[in-house]
Protein backbone atom coordinates (compact mmCIF):
# COMPACT_ATOMS: atom_id res chain seq x y z
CA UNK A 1 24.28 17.79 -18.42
CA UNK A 2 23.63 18.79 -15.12
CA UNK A 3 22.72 15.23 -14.22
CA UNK A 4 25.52 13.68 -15.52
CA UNK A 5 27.28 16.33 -12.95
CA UNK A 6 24.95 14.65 -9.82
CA UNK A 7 25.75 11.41 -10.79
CA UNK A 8 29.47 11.75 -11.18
CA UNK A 9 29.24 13.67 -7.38
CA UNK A 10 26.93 10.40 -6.13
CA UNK A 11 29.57 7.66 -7.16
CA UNK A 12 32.58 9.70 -6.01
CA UNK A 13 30.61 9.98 -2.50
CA UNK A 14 29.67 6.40 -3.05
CA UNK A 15 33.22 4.87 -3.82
CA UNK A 16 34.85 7.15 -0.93
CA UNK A 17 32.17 5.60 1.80
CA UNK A 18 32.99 2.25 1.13
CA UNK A 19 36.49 2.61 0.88
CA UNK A 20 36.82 4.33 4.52
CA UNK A 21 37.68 2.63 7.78
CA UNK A 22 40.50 -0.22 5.84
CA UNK A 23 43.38 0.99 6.58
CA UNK A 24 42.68 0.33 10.36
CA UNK A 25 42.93 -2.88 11.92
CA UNK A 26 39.96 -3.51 13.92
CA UNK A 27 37.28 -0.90 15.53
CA UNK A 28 38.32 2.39 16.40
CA UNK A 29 37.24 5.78 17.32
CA UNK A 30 36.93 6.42 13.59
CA UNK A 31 34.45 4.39 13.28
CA UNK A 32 32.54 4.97 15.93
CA UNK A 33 32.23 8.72 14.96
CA UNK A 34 31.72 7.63 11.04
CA UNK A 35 28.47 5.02 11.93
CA UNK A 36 27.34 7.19 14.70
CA UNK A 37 28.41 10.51 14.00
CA UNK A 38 27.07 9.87 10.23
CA UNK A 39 23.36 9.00 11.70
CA UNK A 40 23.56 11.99 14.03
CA UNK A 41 25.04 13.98 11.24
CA UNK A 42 21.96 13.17 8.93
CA UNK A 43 18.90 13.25 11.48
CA UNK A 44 20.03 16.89 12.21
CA UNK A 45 20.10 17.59 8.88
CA UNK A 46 16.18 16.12 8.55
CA UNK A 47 15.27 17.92 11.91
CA UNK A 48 16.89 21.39 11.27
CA UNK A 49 17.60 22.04 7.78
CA UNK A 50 15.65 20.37 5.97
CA UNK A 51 13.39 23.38 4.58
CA UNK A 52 16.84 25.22 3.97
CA UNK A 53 17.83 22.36 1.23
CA UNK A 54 14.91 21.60 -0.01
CA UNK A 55 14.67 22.50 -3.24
CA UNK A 56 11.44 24.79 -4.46
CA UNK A 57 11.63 23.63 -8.19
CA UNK A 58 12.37 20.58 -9.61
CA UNK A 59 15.42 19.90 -11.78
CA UNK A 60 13.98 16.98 -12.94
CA UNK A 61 10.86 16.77 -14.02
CA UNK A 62 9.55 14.91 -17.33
CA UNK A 63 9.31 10.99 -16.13
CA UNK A 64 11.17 8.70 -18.90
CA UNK A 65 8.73 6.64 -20.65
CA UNK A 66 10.23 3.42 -18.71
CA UNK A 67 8.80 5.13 -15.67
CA UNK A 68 5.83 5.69 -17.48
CA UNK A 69 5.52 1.66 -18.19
CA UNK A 70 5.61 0.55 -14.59
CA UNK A 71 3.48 3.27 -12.98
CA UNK A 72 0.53 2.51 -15.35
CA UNK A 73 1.37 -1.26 -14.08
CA UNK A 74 2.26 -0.70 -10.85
CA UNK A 75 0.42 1.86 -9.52
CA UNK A 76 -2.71 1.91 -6.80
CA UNK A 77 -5.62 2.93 -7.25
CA UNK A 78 -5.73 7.15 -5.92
CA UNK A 79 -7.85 6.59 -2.84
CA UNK A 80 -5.53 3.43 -1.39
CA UNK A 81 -2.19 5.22 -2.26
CA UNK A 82 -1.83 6.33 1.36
CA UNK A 83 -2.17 2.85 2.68
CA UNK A 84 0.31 1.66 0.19
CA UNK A 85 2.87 4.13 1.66
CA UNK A 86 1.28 3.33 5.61
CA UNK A 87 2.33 -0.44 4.44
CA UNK A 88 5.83 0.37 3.55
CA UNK A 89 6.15 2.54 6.36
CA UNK A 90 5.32 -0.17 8.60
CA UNK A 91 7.95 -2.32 7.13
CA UNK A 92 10.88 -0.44 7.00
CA UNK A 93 10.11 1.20 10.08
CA UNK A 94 8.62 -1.41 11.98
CA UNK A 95 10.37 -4.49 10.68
CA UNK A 96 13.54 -3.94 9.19
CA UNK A 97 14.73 -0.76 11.11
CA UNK A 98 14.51 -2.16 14.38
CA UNK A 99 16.39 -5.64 12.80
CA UNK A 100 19.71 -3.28 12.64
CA UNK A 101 19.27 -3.54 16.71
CA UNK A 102 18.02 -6.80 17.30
CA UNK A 103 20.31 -8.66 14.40
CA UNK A 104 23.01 -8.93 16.44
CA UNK A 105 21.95 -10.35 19.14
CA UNK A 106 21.43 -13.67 17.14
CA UNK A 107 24.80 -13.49 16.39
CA UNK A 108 28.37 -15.01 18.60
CA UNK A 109 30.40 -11.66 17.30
CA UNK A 110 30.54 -8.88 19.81
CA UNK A 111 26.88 -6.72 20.26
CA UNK A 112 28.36 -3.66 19.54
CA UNK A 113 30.68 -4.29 17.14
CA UNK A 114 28.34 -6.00 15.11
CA UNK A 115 25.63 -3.27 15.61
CA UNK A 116 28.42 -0.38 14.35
CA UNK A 117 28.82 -2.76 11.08
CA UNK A 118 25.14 -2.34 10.69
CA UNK A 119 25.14 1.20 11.72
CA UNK A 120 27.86 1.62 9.24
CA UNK A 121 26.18 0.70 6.72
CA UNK A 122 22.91 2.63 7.50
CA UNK A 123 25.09 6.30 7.73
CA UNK A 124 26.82 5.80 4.50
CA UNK A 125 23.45 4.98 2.60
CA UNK A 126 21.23 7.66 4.28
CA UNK A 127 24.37 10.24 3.69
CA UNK A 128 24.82 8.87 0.00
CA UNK A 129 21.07 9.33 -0.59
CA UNK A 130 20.16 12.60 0.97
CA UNK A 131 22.81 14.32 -1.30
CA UNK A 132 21.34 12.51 -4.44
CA UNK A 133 17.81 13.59 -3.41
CA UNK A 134 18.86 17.11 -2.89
CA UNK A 135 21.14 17.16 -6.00
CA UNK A 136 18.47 15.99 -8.66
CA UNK A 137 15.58 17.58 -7.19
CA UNK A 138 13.44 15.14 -9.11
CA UNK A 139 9.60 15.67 -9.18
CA UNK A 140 7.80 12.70 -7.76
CA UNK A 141 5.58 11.22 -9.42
CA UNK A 142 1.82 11.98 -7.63
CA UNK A 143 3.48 16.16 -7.68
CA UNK A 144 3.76 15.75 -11.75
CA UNK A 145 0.36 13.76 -11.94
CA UNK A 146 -1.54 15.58 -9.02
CA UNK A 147 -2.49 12.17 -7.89
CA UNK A 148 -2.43 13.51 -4.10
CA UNK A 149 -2.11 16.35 -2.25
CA UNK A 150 1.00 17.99 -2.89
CA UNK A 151 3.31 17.30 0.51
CA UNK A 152 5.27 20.40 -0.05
CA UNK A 153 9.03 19.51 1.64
CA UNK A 154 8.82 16.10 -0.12
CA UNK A 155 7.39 17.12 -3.17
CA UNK A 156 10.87 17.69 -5.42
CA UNK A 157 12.65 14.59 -3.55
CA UNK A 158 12.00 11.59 -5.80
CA UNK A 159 15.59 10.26 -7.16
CA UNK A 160 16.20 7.83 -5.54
CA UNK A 161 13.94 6.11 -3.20
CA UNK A 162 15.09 6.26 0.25
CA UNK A 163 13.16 3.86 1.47
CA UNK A 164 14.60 1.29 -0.88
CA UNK A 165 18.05 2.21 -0.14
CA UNK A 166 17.94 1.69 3.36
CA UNK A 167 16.04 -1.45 3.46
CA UNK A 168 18.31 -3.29 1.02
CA UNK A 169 21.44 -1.57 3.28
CA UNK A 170 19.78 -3.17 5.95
CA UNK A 171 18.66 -6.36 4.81
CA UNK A 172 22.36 -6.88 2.98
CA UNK A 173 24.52 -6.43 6.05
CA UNK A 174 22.01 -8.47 8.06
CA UNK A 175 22.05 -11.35 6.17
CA UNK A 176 25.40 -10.93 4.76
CA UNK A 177 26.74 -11.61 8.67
CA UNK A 178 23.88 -14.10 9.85
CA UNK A 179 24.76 -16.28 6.49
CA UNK A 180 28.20 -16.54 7.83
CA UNK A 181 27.44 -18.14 11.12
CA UNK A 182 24.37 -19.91 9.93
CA UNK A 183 24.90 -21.17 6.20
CA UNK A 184 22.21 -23.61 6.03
CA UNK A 185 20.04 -21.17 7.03
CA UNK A 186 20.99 -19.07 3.95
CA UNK A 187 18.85 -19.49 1.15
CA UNK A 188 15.49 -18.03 4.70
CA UNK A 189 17.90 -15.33 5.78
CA UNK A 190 18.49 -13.60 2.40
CA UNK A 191 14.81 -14.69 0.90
CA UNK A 192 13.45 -13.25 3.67
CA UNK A 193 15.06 -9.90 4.05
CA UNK A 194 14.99 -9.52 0.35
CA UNK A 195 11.39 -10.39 0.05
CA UNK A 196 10.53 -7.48 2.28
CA UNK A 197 12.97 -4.87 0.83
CA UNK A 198 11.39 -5.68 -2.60
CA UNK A 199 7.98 -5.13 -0.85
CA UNK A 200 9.45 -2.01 0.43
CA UNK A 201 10.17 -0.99 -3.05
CA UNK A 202 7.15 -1.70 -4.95
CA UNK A 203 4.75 -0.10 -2.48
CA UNK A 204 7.03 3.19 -2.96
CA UNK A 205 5.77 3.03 -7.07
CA UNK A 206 2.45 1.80 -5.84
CA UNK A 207 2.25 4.72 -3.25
CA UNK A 208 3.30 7.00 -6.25
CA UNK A 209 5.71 8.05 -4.21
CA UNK A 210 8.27 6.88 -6.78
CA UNK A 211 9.22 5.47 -10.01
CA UNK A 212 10.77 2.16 -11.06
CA UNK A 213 14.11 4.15 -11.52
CA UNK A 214 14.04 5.27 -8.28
CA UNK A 215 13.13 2.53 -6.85
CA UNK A 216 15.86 0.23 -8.83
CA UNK A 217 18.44 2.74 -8.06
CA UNK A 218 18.07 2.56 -4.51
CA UNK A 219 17.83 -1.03 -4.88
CA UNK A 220 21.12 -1.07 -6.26
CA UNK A 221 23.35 1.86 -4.28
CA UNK A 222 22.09 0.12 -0.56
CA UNK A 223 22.82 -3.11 -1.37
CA UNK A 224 26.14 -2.40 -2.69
CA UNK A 225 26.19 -0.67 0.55
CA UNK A 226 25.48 -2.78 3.19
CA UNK A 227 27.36 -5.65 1.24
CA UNK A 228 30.63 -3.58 0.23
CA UNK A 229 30.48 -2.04 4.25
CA UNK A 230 29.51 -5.67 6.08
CA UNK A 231 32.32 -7.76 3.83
CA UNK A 232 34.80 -5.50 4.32
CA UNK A 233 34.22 -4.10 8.10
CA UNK A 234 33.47 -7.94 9.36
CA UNK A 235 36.77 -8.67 8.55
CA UNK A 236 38.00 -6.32 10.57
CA UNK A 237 35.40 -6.29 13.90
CA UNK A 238 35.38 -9.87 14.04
CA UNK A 239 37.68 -12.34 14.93
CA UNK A 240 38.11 -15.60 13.09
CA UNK A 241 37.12 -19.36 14.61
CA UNK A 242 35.80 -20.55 17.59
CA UNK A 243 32.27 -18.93 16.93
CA UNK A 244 29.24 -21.02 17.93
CA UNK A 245 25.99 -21.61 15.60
CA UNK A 246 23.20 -19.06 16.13
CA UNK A 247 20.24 -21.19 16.94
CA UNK A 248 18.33 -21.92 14.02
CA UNK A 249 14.70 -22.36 15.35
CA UNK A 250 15.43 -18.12 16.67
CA UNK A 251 16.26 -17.75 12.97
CA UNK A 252 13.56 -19.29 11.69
CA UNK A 253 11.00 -17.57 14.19
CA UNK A 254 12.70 -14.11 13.94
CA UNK A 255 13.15 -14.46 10.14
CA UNK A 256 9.80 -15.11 9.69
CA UNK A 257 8.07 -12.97 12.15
């Protein structure tokens, strides 16, 4: 029951942050403060007060036996499950991260326009996360198998995966604005970015950092995200015709790389 009352508070939260910023016309100072003011806004959070909402018990705590399915599939062996979660680290962080800074720059639109869509898209996923994570309290899964070391402010943080969220937020609003100048391009721009926020996810159940619902759920709330966010703020940021072709041999390289 109390669940039930989480979720219902997630999709209000979720349907409210993708309906902001429409009944303006093009960029504002609204949106400046929601996409940066939102990141700010949730790093402090992580900095300051994070030990003050953690919660010290779970809420959640038996796994459901489809978790139970893909962990005993999915899962590393004990000693490699810190590289697993090193690997997806190194993805998010190293690779898809730094794309919501460097994606627009192989686009015509305006840099900063096209980097608030993107930022955008990043607040309203890390905001719509964090209050899931802090609302279900849910036990990961190497804290209710002992498979590690418990990691004491992460322990009780499970549902859903945030790593998952934001790289499909990311990877969404990338691709979803880099299709539109570069079409033929499309089937490498969203195979690419998808390919590596699926890696992103299964090294969080390998890691046993998660489970498959965590990791599908997150799937699901940042790409509706950054695809709800980028289709609706693009029509608004950027103006229509007269855009050139990104180059396609920088797509292909950057893609790639």
């Amino acid at each position: 029951m109390q669940n039930k009352k989480h979720l219902k508070i997630v999709i209000f939260t979720f349907l409210f942050l993708t309906s902001t910023g429409s009944i303006y016309s093009q960029a504002n100072s609204t949106d400046y403060f929601l996409g940066y003011g939102g990141v700010a806004l949730v790093a402090s959070g992580e900095l300051f007060f994070k030990e003050a909402l953690t919660p010290q018990n779970p809420k959640w705590i038996e796994p459901l036996s489809f978790d139970l399915f893909f962990r005993d599939k999915l899962k590393w062996d004990n000693s490699n499950l810190d590289k697993a979660a090193l690997v997806s680290d190194v993805i998010l962080k190293g690779l898809l991260g730094p794309s919501v800074f460097w994606s627009p720059l192989l686009s015509d639109h305006n840099y900063g326009r096209h980097l608030l869509l993107n930022i955008q898209a990043l607040a309203a996923t890390a905001f719509l996360t964090n209050i899931s994570k802090y609302a279900f309290a849910r036990q990961r899964p190497y804290s209710y198998f002992k498979s590690i070391q418990a990691e004491a402010d992460d322990d009780f943080l499970s549902f859903f995966s945030g790593h998952t969220s934001f790289s499909f937020a990311i990877a969404t609003s990338m691709s979803y604005i880099l299709e539109k100048e570069n079409p033929h391009n499309s089937a490498l721009i969203w195979g690419s970015a998808i390919t590596l926020a699926s890696l992103t996810g299964y090294l969080r159940i390998a890691s046993d950092r998660h489970y498959m619902s965590d990791v599908l759920t997150g799937a699901i709330i940042g790409s509706m995200m950054g695809y709800v966010i980028a289709k609706n703020q693009s029509k608004r940021f950027f103006k229509r015709g007269g855009s050139k072709q990104i180059s396609t041999t920088m797509v292909n390289f950057t893609i790639l790389f």
